[in-house]
Structure formats: structure tokens, C-alpha cells
PDB file of N, CA and C in Angstrom:
ATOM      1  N   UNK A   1      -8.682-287.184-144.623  1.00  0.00           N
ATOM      2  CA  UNK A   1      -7.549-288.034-144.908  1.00  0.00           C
ATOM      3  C   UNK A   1      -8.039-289.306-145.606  1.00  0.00           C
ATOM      4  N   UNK A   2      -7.489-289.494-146.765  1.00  0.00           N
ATOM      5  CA  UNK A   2      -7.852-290.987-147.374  1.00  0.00           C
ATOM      6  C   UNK A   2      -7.657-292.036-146.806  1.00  0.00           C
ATOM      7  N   UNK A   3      -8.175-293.224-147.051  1.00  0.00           N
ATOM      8  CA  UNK A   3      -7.699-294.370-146.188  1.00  0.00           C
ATOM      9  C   UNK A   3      -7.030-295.150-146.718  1.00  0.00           C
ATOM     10  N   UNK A   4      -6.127-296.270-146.628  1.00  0.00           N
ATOM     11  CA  UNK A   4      -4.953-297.142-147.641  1.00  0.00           C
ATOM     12  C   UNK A   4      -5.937-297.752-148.328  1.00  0.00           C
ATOM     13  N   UNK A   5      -6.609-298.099-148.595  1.00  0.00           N
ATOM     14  CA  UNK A   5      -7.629-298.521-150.168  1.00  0.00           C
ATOM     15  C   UNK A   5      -7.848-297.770-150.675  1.00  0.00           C
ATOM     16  N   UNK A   6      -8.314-296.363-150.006  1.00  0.00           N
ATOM     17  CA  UNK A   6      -8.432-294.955-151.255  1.00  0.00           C
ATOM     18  C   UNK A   6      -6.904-294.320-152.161  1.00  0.00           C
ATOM     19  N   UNK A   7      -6.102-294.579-150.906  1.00  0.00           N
ATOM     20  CA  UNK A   7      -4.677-294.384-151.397  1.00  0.00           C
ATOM     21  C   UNK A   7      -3.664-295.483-152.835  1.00  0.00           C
ATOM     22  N   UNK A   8      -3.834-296.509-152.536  1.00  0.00           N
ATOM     23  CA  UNK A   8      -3.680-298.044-153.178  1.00  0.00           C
ATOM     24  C   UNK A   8      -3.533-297.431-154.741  1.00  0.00           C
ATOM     25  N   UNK A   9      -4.788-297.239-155.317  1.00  0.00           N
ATOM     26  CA  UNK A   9      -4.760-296.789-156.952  1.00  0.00           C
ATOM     27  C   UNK A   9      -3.591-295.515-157.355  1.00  0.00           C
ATOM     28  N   UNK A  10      -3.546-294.751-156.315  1.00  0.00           N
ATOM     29  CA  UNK A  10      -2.679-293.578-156.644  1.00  0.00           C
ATOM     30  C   UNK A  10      -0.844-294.376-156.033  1.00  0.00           C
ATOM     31  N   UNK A  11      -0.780-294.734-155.673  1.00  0.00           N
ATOM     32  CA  UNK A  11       0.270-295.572-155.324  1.00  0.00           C
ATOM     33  C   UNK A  11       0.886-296.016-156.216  1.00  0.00           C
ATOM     34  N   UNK A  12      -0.158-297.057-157.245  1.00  0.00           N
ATOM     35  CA  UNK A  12       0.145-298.013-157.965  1.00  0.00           C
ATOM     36  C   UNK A  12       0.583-297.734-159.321  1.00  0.00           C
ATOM     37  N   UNK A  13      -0.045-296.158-159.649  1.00  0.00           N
ATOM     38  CA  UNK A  13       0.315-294.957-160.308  1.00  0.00           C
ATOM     39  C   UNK A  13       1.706-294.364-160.580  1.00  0.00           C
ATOM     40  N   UNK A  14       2.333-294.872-159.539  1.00  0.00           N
ATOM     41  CA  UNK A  14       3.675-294.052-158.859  1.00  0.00           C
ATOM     42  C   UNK A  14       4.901-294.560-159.854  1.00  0.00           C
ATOM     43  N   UNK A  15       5.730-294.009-160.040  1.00  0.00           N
ATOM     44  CA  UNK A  15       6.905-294.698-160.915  1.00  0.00           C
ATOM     45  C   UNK A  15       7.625-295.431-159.522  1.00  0.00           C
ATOM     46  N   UNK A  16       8.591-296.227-160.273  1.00  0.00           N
ATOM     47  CA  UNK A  16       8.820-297.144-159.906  1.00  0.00           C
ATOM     48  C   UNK A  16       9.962-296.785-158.752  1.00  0.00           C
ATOM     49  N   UNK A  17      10.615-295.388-159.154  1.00  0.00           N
ATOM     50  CA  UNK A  17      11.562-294.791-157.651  1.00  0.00           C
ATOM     51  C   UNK A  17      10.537-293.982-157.111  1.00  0.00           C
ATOM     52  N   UNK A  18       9.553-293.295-157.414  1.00  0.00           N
ATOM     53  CA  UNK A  18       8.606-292.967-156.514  1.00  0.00           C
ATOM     54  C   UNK A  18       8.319-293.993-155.444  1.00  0.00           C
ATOM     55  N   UNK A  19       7.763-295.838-155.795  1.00  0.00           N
ATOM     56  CA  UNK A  19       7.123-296.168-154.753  1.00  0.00           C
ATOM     57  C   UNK A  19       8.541-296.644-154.570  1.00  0.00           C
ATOM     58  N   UNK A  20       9.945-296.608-154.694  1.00  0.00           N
ATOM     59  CA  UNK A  20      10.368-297.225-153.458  1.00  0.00           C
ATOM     60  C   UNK A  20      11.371-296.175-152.870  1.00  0.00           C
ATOM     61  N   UNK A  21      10.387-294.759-152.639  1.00  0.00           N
ATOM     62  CA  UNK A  21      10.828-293.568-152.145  1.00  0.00           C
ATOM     63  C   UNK A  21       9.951-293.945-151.113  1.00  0.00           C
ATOM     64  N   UNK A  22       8.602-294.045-151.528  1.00  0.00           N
ATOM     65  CA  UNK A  22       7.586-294.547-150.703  1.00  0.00           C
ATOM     66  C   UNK A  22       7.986-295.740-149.477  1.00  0.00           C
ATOM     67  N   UNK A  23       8.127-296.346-150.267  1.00  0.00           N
ATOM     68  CA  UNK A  23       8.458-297.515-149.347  1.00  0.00           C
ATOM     69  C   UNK A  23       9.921-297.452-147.993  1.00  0.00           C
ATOM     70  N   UNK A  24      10.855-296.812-148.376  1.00  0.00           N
ATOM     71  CA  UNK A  24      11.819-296.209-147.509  1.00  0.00           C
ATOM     72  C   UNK A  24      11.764-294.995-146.590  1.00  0.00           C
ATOM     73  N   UNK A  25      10.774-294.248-146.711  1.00  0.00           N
ATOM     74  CA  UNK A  25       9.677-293.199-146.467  1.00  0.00           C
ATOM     75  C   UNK A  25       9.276-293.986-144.982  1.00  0.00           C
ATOM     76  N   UNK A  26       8.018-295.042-145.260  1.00  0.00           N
ATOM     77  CA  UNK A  26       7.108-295.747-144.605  1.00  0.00           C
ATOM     78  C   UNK A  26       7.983-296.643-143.804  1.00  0.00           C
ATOM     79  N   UNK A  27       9.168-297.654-143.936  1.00  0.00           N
ATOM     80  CA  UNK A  27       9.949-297.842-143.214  1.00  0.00           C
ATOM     81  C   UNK A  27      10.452-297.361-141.983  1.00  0.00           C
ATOM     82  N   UNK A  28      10.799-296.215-142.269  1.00  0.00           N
ATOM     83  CA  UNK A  28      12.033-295.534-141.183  1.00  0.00           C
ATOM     84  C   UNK A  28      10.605-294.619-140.173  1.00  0.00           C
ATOM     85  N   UNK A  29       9.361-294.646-140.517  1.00  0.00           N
ATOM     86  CA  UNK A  29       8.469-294.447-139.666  1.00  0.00           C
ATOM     87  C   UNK A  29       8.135-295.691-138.726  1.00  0.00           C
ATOM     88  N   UNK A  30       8.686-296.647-139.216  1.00  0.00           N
ATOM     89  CA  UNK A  30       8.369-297.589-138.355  1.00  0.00           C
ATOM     90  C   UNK A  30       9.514-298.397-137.348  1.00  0.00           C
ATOM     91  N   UNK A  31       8.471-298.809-135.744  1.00  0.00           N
ATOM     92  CA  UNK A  31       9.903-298.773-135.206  1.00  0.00           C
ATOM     93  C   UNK A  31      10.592-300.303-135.710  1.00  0.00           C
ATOM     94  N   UNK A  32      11.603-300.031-134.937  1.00  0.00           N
ATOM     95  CA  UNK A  32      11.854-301.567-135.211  1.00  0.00           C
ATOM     96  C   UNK A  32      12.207-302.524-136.628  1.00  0.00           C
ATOM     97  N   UNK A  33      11.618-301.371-137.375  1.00  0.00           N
ATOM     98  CA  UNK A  33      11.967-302.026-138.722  1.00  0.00           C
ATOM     99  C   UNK A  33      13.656-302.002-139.284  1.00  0.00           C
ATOM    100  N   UNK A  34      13.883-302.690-139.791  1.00  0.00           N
ATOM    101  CA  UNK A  34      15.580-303.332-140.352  1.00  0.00           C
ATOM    102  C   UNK A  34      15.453-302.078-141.440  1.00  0.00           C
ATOM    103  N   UNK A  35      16.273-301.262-140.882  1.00  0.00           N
ATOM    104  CA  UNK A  35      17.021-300.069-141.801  1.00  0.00           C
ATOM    105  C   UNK A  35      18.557-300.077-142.524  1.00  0.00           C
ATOM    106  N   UNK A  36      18.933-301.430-142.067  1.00  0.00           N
ATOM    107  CA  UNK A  36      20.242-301.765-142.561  1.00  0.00           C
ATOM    108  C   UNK A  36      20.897-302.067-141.658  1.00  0.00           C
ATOM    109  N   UNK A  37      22.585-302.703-141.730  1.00  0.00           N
ATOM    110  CA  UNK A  37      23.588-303.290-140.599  1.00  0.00           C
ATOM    111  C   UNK A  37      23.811-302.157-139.774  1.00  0.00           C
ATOM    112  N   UNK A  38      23.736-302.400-138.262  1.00  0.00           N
ATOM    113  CA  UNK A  38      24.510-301.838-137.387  1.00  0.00           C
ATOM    114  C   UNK A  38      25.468-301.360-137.239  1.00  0.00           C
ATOM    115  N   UNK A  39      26.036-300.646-136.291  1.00  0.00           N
ATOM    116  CA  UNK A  39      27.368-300.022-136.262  1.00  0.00           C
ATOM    117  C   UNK A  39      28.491-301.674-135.637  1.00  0.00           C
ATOM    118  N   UNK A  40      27.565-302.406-135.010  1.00  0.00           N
ATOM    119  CA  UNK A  40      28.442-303.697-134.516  1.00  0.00           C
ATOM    120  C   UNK A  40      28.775-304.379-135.979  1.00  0.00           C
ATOM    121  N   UNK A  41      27.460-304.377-137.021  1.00  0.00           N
ATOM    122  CA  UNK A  41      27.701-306.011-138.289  1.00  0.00           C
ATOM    123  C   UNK A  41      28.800-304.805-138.923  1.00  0.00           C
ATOM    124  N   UNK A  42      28.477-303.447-139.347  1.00  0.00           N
ATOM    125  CA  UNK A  42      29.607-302.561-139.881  1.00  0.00           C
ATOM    126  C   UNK A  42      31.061-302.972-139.214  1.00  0.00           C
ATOM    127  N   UNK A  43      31.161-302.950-137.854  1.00  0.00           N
ATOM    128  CA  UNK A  43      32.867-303.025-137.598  1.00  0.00           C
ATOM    129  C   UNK A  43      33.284-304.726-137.830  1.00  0.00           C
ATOM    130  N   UNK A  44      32.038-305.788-137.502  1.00  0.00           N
ATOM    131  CA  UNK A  44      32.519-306.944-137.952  1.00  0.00           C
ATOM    132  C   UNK A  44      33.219-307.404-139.325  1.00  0.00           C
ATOM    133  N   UNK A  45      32.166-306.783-140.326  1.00  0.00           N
ATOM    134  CA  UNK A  45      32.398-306.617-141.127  1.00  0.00           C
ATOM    135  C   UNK A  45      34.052-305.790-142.078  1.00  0.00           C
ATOM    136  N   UNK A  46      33.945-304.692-141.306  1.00  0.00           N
ATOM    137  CA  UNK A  46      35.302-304.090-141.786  1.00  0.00           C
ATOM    138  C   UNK A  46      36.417-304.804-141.404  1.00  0.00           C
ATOM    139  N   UNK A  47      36.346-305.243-139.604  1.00  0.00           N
ATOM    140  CA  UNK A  47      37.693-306.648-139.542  1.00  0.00           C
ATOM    141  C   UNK A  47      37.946-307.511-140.452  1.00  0.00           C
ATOM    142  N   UNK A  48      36.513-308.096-141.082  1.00  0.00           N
ATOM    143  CA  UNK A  48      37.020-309.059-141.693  1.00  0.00           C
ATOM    144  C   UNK A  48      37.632-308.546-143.000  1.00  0.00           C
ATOM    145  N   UNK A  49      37.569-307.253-143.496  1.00  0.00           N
ATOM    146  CA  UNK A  49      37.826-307.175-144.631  1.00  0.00           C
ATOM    147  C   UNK A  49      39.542-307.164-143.992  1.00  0.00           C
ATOM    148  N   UNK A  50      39.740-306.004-143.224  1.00  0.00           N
ATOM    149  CA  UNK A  50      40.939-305.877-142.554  1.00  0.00           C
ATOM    150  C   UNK A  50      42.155-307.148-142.333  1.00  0.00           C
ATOM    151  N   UNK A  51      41.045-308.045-141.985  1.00  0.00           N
ATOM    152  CA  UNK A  51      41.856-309.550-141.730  1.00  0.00           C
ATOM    153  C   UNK A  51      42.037-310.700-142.831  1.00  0.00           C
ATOM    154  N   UNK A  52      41.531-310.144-144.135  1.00  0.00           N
ATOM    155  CA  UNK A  52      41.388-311.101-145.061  1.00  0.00           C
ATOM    156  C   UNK A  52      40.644-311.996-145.247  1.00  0.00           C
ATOM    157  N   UNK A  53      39.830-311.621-144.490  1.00  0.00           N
ATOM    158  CA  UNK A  53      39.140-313.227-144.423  1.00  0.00           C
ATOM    159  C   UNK A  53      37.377-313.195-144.847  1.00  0.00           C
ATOM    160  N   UNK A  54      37.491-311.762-145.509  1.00  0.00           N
ATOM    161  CA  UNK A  54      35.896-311.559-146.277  1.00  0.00           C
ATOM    162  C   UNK A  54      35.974-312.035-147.531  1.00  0.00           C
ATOM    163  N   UNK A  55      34.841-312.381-147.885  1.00  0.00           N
ATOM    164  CA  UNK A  55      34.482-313.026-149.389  1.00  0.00           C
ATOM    165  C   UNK A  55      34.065-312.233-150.292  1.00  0.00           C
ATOM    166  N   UNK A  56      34.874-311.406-151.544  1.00  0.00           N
ATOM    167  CA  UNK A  56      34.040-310.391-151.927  1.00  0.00           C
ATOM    168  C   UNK A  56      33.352-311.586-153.180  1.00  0.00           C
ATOM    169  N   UNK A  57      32.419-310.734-153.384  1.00  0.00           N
ATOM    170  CA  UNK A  57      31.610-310.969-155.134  1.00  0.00           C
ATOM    171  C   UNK A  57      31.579-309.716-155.834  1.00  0.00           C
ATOM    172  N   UNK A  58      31.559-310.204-157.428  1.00  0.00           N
ATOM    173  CA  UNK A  58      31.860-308.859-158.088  1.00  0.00           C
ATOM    174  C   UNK A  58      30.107-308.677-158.220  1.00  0.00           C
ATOM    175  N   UNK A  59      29.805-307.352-159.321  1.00  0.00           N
ATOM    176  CA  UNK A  59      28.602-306.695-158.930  1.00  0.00           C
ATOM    177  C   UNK A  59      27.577-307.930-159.883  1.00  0.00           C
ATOM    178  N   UNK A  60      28.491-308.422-161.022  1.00  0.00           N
ATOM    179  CA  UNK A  60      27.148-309.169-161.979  1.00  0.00           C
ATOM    180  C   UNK A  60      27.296-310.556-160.788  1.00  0.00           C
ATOM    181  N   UNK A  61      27.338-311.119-159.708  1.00  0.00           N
ATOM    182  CA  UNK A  61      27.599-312.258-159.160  1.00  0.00           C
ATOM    183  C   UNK A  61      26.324-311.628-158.006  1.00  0.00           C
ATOM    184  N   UNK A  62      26.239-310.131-157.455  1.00  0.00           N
ATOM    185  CA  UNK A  62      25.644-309.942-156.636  1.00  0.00           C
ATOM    186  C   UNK A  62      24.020-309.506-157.363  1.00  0.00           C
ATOM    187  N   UNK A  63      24.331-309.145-158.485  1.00  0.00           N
ATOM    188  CA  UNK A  63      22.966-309.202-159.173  1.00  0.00           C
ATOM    189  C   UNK A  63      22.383-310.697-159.725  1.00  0.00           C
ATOM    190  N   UNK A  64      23.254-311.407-159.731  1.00  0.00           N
ATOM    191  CA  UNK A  64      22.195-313.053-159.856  1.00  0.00           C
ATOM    192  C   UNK A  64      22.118-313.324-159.049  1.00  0.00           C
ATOM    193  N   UNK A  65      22.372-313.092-157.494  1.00  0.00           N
ATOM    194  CA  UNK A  65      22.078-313.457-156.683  1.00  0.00           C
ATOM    195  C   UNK A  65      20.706-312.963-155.743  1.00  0.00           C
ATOM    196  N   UNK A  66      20.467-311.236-156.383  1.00  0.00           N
ATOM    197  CA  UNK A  66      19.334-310.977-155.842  1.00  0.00           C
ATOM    198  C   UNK A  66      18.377-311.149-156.778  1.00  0.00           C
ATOM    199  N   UNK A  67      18.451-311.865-157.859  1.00  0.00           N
ATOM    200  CA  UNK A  67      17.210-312.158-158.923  1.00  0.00           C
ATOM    201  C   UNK A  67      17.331-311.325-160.217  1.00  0.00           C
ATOM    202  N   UNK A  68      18.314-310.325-160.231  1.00  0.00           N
ATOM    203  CA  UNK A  68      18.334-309.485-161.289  1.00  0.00           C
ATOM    204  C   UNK A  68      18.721-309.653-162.700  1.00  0.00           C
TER     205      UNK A  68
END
């Protein structure tokens, strides 16, 4: 079995949905790691849409916002 420095170069190799196949892959092996909102932030969330009182943004507002 290679070790993550032998692995690293072939990684880095990887297209760009390869490593973040990789990376979502290596995630959900791990515990504890943030796989996304809950079934609780999900129903908070849907009230508020339900109740009016969520804030939407359209998609080019949510892409300057993550750097894109």
C-alpha cells in the first residue's frame, strides 16, 4: 500500500472532479465530519421558507459570495 506522500503526485494528477470525488470520498469516511445540514437546519429552514421570512439570493449573488 502506498503511503500519502507516495500517493500526493498521483492525486495532483487528478482532474479537477476527480479530486473533489476524492475529497467527498475521504470525507464521508470520516466520522464526524460536516456532510451537510441536518434533518433539524433542513426543517428550520423549510419553516422559514414556509413563513416568509427566508432571505433568498439569486445564483450570480451566491457565486460572489463564495469567491466565484
Amino acid at each position: 500500500m502506498k503511503t500519502l506522500t507516495e500517493m500526493l503526485p498521483d492525486v495532483d494528477q487528478l482532474s479537477e472532479e476527480d479530486q473533489a470525488g476524492l475529497i467527498a470520498h475521504l470525507l464521508s469516511k470520516l466520522r464526524g465530519a460536516p456532510l451537510g445540514p441536518d434533518n433539524e437546519e433542513l426543517a428550520r429552514r423549510e419553516a422559514e421558507v414556509d413563513a416568509g421570512t427566508a432571505e433568498f439570493i439569486s445564483f450570480d449573488q451566491l457565486r460572489k459570495s463564495v469567491g466565484r
